[in-house]
Protein backbone atom coordinates (compact mmCIF):
# COMPACT_ATOMS: atom_id res chain seq x y z
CA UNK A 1 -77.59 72.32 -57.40
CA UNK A 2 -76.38 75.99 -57.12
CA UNK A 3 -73.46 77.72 -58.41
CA UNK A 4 -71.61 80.32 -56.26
CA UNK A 5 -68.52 80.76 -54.07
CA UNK A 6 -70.36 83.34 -51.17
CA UNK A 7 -68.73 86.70 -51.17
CA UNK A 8 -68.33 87.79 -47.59
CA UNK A 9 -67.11 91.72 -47.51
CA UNK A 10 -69.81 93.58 -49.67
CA UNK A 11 -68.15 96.88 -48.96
CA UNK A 12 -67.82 100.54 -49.69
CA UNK A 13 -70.60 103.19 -50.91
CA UNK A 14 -72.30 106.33 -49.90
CA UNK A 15 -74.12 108.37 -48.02
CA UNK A 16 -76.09 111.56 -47.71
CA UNK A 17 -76.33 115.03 -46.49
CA UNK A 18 -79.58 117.16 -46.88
CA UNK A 19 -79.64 120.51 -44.63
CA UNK A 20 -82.63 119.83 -41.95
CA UNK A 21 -84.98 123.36 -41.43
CA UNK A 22 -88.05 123.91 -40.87
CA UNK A 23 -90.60 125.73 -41.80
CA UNK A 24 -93.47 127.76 -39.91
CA UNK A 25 -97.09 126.20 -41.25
CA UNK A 26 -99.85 128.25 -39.48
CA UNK A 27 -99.02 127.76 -35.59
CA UNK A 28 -96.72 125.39 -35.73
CA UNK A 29 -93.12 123.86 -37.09
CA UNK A 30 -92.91 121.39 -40.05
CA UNK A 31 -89.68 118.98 -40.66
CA UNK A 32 -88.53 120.13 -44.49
CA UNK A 33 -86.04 118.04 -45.63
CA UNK A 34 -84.25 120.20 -48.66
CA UNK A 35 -81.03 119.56 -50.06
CA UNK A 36 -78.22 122.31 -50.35
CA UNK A 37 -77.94 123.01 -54.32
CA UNK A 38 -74.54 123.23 -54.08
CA UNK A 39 -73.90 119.87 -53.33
CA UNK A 40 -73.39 116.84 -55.68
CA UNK A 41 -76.16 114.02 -55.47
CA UNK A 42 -75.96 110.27 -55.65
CA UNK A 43 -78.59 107.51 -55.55
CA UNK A 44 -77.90 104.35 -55.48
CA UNK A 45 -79.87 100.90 -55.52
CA UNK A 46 -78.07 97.36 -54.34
CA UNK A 47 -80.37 94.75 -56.32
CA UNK A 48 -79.51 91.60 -54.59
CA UNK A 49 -79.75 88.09 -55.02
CA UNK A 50 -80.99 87.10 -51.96
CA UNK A 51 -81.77 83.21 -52.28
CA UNK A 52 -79.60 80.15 -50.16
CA UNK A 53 -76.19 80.22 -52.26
CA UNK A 54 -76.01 84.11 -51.19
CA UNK A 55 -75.59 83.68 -47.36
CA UNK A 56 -71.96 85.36 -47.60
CA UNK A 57 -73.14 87.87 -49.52
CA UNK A 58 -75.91 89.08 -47.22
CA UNK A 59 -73.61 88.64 -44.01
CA UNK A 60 -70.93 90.48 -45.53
CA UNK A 61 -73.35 93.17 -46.46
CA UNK A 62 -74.84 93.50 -43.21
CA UNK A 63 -71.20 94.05 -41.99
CA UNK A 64 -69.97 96.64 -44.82
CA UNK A 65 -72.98 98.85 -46.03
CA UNK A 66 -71.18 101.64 -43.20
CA UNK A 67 -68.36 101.41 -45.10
CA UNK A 68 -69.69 101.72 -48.67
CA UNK A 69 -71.53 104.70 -47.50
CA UNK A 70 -68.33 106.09 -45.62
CA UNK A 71 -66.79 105.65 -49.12
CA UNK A 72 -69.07 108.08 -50.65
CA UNK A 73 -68.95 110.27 -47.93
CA UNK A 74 -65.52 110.93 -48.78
CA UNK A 75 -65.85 112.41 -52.08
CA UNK A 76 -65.18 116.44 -52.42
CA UNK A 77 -67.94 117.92 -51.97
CA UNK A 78 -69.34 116.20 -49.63
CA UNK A 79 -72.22 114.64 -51.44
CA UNK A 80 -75.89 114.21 -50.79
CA UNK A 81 -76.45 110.22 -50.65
CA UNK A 82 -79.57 108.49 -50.99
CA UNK A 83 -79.36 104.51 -51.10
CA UNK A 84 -81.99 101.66 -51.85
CA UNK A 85 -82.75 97.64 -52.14
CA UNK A 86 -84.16 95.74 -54.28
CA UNK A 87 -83.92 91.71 -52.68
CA UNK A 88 -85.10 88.84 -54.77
CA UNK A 89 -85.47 85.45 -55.36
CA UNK A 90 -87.52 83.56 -57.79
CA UNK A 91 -91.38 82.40 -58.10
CA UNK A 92 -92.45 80.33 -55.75
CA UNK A 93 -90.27 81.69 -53.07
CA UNK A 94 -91.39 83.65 -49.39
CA UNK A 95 -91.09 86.64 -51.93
CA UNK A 96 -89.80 87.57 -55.65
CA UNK A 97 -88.64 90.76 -54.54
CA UNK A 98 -88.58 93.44 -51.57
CA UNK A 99 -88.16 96.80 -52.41
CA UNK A 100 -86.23 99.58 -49.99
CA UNK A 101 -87.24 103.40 -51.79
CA UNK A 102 -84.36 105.27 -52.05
CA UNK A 103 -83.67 107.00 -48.79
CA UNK A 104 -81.40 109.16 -46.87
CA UNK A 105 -82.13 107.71 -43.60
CA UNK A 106 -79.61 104.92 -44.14
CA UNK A 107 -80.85 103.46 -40.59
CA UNK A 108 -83.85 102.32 -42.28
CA UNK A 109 -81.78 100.74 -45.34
CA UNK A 110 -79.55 99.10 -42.77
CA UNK A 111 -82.29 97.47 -40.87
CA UNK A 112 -84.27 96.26 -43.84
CA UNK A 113 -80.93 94.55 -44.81
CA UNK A 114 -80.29 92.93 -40.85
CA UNK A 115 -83.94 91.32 -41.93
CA UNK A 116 -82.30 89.23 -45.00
CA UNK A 117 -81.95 85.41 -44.84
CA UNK A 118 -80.67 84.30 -47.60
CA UNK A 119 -83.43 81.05 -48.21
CA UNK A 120 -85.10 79.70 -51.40
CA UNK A 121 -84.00 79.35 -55.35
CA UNK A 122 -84.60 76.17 -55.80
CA UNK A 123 -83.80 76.19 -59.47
CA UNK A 124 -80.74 77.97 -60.49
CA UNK A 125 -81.94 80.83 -62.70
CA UNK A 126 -83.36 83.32 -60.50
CA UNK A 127 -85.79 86.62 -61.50
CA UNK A 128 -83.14 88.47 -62.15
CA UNK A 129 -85.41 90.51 -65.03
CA UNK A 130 -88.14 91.27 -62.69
CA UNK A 131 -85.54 92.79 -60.15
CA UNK A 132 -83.66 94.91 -62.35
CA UNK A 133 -87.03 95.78 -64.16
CA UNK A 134 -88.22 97.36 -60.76
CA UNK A 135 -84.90 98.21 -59.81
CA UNK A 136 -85.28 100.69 -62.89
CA UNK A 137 -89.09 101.58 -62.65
CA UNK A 138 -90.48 101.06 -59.38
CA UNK A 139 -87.83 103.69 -57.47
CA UNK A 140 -88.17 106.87 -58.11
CA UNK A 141 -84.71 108.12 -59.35
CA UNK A 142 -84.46 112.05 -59.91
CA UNK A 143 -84.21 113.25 -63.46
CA UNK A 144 -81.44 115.59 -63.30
CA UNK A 145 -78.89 114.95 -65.54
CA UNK A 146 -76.20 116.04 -63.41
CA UNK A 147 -77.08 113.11 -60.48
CA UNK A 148 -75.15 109.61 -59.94
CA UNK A 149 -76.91 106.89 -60.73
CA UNK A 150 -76.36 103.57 -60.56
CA UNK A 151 -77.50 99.77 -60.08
CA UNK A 152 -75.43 97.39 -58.66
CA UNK A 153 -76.53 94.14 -59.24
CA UNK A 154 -75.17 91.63 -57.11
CA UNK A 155 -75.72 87.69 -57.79
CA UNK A 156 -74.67 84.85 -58.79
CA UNK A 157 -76.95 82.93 -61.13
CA UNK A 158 -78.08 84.25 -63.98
CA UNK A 159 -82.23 84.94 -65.42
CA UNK A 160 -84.79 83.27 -66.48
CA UNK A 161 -85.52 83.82 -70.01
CA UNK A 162 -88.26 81.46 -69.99
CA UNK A 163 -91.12 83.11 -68.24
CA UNK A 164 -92.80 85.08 -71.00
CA UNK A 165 -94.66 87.71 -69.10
CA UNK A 166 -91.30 89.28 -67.78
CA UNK A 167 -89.25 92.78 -69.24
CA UNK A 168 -86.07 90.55 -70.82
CA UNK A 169 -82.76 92.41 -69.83
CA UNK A 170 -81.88 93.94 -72.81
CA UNK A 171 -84.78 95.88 -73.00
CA UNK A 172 -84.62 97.19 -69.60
CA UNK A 173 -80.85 97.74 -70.26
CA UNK A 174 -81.73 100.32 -72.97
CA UNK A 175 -84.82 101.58 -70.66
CA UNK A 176 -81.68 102.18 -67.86
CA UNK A 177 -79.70 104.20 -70.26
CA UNK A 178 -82.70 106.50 -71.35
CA UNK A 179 -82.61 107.41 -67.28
CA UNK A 180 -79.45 107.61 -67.52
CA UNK A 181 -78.99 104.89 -64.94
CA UNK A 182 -75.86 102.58 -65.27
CA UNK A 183 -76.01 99.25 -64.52
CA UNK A 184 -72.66 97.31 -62.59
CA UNK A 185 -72.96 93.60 -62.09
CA UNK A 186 -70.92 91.78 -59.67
CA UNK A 187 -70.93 88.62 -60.04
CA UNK A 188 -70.31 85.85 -57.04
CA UNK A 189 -68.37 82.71 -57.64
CA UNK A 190 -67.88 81.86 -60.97
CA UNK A 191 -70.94 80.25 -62.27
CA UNK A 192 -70.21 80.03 -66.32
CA UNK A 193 -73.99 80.78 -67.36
CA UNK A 194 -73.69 84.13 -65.50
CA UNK A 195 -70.48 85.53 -66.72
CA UNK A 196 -71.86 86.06 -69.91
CA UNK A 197 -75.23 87.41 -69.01
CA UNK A 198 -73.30 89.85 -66.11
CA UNK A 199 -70.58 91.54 -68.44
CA UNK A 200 -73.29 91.86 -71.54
CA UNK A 201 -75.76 93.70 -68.86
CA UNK A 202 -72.55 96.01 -68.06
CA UNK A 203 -72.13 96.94 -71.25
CA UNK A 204 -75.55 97.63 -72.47
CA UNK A 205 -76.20 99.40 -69.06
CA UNK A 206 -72.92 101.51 -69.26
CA UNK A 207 -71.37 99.89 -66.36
CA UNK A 208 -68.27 97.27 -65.40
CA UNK A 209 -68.95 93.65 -64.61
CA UNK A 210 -67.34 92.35 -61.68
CA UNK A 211 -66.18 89.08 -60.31
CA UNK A 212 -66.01 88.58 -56.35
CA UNK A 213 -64.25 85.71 -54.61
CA UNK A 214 -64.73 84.83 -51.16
CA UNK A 215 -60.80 86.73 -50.80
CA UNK A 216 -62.64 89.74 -49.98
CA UNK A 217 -63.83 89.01 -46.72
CA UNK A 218 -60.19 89.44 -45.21
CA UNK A 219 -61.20 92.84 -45.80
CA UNK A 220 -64.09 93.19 -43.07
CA UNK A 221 -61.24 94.81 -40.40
CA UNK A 222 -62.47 94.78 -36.51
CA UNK A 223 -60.34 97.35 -33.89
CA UNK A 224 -59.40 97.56 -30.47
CA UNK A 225 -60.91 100.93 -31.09
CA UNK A 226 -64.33 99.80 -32.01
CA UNK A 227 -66.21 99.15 -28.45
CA UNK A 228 -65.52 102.18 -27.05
CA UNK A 229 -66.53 104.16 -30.29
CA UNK A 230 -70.14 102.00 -30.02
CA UNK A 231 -70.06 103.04 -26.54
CA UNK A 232 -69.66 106.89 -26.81
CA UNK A 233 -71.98 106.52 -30.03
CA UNK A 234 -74.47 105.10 -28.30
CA UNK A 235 -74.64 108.71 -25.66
CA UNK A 236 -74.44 110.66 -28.86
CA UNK A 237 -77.63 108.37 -29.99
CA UNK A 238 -79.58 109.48 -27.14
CA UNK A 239 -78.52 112.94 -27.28
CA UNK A 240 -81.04 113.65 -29.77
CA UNK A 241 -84.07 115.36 -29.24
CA UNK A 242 -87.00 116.35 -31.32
CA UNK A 243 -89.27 119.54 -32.02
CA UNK A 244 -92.38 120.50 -33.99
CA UNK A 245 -96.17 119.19 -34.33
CA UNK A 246 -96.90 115.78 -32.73
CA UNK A 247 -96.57 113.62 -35.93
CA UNK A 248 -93.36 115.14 -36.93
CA UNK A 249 -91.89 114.52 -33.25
CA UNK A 250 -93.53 110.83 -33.60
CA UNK A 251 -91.78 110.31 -36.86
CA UNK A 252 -88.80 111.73 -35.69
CA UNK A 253 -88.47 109.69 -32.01
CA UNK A 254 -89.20 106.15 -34.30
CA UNK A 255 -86.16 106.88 -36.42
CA UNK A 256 -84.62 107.31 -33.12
CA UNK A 257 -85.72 104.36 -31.55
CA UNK A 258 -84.98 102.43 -34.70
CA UNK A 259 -80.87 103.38 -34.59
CA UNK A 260 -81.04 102.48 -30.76
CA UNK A 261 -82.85 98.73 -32.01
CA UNK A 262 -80.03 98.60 -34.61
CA UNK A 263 -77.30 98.41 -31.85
CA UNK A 264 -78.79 95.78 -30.27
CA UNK A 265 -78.73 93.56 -33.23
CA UNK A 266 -75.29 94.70 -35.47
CA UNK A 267 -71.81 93.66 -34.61
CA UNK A 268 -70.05 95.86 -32.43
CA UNK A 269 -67.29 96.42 -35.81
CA UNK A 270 -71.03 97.35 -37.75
CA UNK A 271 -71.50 99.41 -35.29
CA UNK A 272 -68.51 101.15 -34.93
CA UNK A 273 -68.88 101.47 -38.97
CA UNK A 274 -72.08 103.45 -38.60
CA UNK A 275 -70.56 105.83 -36.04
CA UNK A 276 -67.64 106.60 -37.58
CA UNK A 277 -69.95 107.79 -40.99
CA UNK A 278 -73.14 109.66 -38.87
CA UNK A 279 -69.33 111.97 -38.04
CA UNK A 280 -68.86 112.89 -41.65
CA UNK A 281 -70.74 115.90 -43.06
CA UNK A 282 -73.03 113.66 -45.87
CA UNK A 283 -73.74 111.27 -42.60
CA UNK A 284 -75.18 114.13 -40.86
CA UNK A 285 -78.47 114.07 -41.91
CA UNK A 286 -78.72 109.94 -40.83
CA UNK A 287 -77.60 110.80 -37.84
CA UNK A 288 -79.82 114.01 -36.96
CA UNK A 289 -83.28 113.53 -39.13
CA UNK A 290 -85.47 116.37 -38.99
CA UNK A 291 -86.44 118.70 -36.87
CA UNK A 292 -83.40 117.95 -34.62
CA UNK A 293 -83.42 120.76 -31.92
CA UNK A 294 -79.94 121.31 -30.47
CA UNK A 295 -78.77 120.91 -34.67
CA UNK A 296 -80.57 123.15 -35.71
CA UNK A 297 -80.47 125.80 -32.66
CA UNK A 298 -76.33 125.59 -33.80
CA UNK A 299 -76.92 126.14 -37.64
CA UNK A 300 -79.98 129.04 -36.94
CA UNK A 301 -82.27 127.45 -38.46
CA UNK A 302 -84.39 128.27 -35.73
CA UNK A 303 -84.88 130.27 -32.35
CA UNK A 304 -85.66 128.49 -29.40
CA UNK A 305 -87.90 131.69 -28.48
CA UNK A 306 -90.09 131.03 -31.70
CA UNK A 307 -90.98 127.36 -30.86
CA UNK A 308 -94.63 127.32 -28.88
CA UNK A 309 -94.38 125.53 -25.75
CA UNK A 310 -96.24 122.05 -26.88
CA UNK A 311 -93.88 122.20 -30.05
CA UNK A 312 -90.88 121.91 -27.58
CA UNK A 313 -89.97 118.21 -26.19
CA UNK A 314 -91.20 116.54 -23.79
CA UNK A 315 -89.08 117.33 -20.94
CA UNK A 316 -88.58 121.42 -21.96
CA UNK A 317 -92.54 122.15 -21.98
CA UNK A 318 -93.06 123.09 -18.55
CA UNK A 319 -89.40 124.75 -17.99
CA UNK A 320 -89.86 128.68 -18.14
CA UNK A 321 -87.48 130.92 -20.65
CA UNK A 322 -84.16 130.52 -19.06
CA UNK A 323 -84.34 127.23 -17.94
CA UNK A 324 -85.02 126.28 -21.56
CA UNK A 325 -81.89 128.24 -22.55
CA UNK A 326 -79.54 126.99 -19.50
CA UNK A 327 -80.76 123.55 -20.95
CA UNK A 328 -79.96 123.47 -24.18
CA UNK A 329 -76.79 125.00 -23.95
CA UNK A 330 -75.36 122.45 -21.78
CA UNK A 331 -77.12 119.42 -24.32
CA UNK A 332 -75.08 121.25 -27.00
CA UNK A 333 -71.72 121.26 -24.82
CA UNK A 334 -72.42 118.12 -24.32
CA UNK A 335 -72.66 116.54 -27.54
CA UNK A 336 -69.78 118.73 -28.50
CA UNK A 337 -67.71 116.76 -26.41
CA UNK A 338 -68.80 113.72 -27.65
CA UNK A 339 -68.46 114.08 -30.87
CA UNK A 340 -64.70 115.12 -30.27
CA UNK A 341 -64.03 111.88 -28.16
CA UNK A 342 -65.15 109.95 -31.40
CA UNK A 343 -63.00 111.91 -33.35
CA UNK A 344 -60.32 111.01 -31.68
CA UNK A 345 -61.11 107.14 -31.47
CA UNK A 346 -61.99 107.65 -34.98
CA UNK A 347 -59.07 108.54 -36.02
CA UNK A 348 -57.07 105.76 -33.84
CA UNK A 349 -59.30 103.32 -35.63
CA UNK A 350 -58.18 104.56 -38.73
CA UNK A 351 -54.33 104.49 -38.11
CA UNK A 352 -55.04 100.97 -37.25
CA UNK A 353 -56.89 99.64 -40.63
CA UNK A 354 -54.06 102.34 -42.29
CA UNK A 355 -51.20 99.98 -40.68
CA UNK A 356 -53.76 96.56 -41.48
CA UNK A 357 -53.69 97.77 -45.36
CA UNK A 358 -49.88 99.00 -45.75
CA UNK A 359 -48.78 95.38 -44.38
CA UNK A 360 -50.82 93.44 -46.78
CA UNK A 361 -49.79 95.37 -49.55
CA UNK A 362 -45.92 94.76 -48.51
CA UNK A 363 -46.93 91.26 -48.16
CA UNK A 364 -48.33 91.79 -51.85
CA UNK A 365 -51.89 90.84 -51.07
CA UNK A 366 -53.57 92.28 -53.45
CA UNK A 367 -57.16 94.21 -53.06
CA UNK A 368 -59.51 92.30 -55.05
CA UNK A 369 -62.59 92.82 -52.65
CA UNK A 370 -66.09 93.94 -53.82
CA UNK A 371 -65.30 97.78 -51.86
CA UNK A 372 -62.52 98.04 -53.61
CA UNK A 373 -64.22 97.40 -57.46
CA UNK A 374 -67.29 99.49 -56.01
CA UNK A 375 -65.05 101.73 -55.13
CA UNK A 376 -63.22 101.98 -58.74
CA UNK A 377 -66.63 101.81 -60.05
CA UNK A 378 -67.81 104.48 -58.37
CA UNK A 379 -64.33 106.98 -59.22
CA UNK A 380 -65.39 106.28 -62.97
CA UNK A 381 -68.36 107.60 -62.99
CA UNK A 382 -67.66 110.49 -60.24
CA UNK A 383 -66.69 113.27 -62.17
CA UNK A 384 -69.52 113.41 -64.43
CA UNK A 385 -71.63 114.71 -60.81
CA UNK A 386 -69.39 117.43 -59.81
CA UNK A 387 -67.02 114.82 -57.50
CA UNK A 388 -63.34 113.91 -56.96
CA UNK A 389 -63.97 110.54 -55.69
CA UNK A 390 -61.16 108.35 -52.95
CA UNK A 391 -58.92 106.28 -54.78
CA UNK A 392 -58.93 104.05 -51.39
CA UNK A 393 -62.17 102.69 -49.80
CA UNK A 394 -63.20 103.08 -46.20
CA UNK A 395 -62.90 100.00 -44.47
C-alpha cells in the first residue's frame, strides 16, 4: 500500500537568459548560444518521484513549472536559467529513470514533463539512490564556483537500501557537496520512513527538507486575464522567424513548432504562465532560440545586408533589397505591439493574483505551498551567485 497525500501546486523556479548571435563560419551564419558574463547563472534539476501515489504531484507540476521559472526570473540581475529532470520509479517499472539535460529551452523541459503519468511502484521504497546518483553524475553541471546549484528532490517514499549494486545516499550526498551541488528534499504526505531519510539527505547535501500537503494547490490561481494573454501569445509565437544554414533553421523551426504543440496540450492558466515568463528578460532566450532574425536585427547582432539570400527565410529569399527591409520593419512593429498588449494584460493578471494573495493573508491563510518553500529555498542560497532573490513567488 503507498504512503502519500498528492501535492498539487509544485510551483515557483527559474529561468534563463543567454544573448543569441551568431557567428560567420565560411559562407554562411551559425546559431552561438553564449551567455553574457555579467549575468548570474543557475541550474537546476527537479528529481521526481514519478510512480502512482505522485499523480498530484505531476499535475501540479505540469501547471506551475511557468511559475517556478518566473520566480527565478525575478531575481536582480536577471539571471541565466538552465533547468532539468530526472523522473523515476523503481525496477521493474516502464522505466527507472528519464533524464531531461539541463537546458535553457524550457519548452523542451515543459513538454518532457506534459509526457509524465504517474504509474508503477509497486513496492513502497522506490530508486531513490539511482535518481539522485544520476541526478548528480549523469547532467553535466558547470564547475564554476560562483553558479547555483541545486537538486530538488521531490517524493514521497523513501530508498531502497537493499539492492547492493546501487551508490547509497550518503555517499552521493558527500559526492553532491564536492560539486558543490545542494540537495533540497520535499517530501509529499507524511510517510514516517521518509521523513527521516528526506531531512538527513538535506543536511548532508547542504539543503532544507520540506514537507508539502495537498494545501498548496489553492495556490495554482487561474484569471479572467489568462485567455486573452494565450491568445495574443499565441501571434507573438508565430512571429518568429529563423535565419542561417539549413540545419540551424531546421533546429530552430522544431523548437518552434514544439511551443505551438505545447498550446494545444497545456491549460489555458499553463499557458498564460509561460507567456507571461518568455516577457521577462531571463525568458527571452525560451522564447526567441537562436538565430532569431527580427531579435537579433534589434540588438545588431547582425545586418540584414550580410545574410546570403538562401540563409534568409523562406518567404524573404526571392524579395529584392528593399522589400526585405520594408518587411522586416513592419514584423518588428509588429511584435512590438504585441508584446506591449501582453504587458498590459500581464500586469492586470498580476493585480488580480496581488488582490487573490492580500485576501488570504487577511483571512490568515497561511502560505505553506511547495513555491513558496522553493521559493525560501532558493533566497537562501541566492546571494552566494551574485542575486537578490523575491521574497514572494510568482504565481
Amino acid at each position: 500500500m503507498r504512503c502519500c497525500t498528492p501535492f498539487e501546486a509544485v510551483g515557483t523556479v527559474f529561468t534563463s537568459f543567454l544573448i543569441t548571435g551568431c557567428i560567420l563560419v565560411g559562407h554562411g551564419f551559425a546559431a552561438e548560444e553564449r551567455p553574457a558574463e555579467e549575468k548570474p547563472r543557475i541550474e537546476v534539476v527537479f528529481c521526481l518521484d514519478t510512480t502512482g501515489s505522485m499523480s498530484g504531484l505531476i499535475a501540479g507540476a505540469k501547471e506551475k513549472i511557468w511559475s517556478i521559472a518566473s520566480t527565478m526570473a525575478m531575481a536582480k540581475p536577471a539571471p541565466d536559467i538552465q533547468i532539468g529532470l530526472v523522473g523515476y520509479r523503481d525496477r521493474g517499472d516502464d522505466y527507472v529513470t528519464k533524464i531531461t539535460p539541463l537546458t535553457h529551452d524550457l519548452d523542451k523541459v515543459y513538454a518532457d514533463l506534459l509526457e509524465y503519468q504517474a504509474d508503477g511502484g509497486g513496492d513502497t521504497p522506490e530508486s531513490v539512490n539511482q535518481a539522485l546518483h544520476e541526478a548528480v553524475h549523469k547532467i553535466e553541471w558547470s564547475k564554476d564556483r560562483k553558479v547555483y546549484r541545486a537538486i530538488f528532490l521531490v517524493g514521497d517514499c523513501p530508498p531502497h537500501m537493499d539492492y547492493q549494486d546501487d551508490v547509497k545516499y550518503p555517499e552521493i550526498c558527500n559526492q553532491a557537496n564536492e560539486k558543490r551541488i545542494s540537495i533540497n528534499t520535499v517530501q509529499c504526505g507524511n510517510h514516517a520512513a521518509t521523513i527521516p531519510i528526506w531531512q538527513e539527505i538535506a543536511r548532508k547535501a547542504e539543503g532544507q527538507y520540506f514537507q508539502v500537503e495537498q494545501s498548496g494547490s489553492s495556490l495554482a490561481i487561474t484569471t479572467p486575464f489568462d485567455g486573452d494573454i494565450v491568445r495574443v501569445n499565441a501571434k507573438l509565437d508565430a512571429s518568429r522567424i529563423y535565419y542561417g544554414a539549413a540545419d540551424v533553421k531546421k533546429e530552430q523551426l522544431l523548437r518552434k513548432d514544439v511551443a505551438e504543440a505545447l498550446g494545444k496540450k497545456a491549460s489555458e492558466a499553463a499557458s498564460a504562465r509561460r507567456a507571461v515568463f518568455n516577457l521577462s528578460e531571463s525568458g527571452a532566450l525560451n522564447f526567441y532560440g537562436a538565430n532569431e532574425l527580427l531579435n537579433d536585427l534589434e540588438k545588431g547582432n547582425v545586418k540584414l545586408a550580410d545574410i546570403p539570400a538562401d540563409q534568409l527565410p523562406a518567404q524573404m529569399q526571392n524579395m529584392d533589397a528593399a522589400q526585405r527591409e520594408a518587411f522586416v520593419t513592419e514584423k518588428i512593429a509588429q511584435r512590438k505591439e504585441l508584446r506591449e498588449q501582453l504587458k498590459v494584460l500581464a500586469q492586470q493578471r498580476k493585480d488580480y493574483i496581488d488582490k487573490h494573495l492580500a485576501k488570504m493573508a487577511a483571512e490568515g491563510a497561511p502560505d505553506e505551498s511547495f513555491s513558496k518553500k522553493f521559493s525560501d529555498a532558493f533566497r537562501d542560497k541566492a546571494a552566494g551567485a551574485g542575486m537578490s532573490a523575491p521574497s514572494v513567488p510568482a504565481h
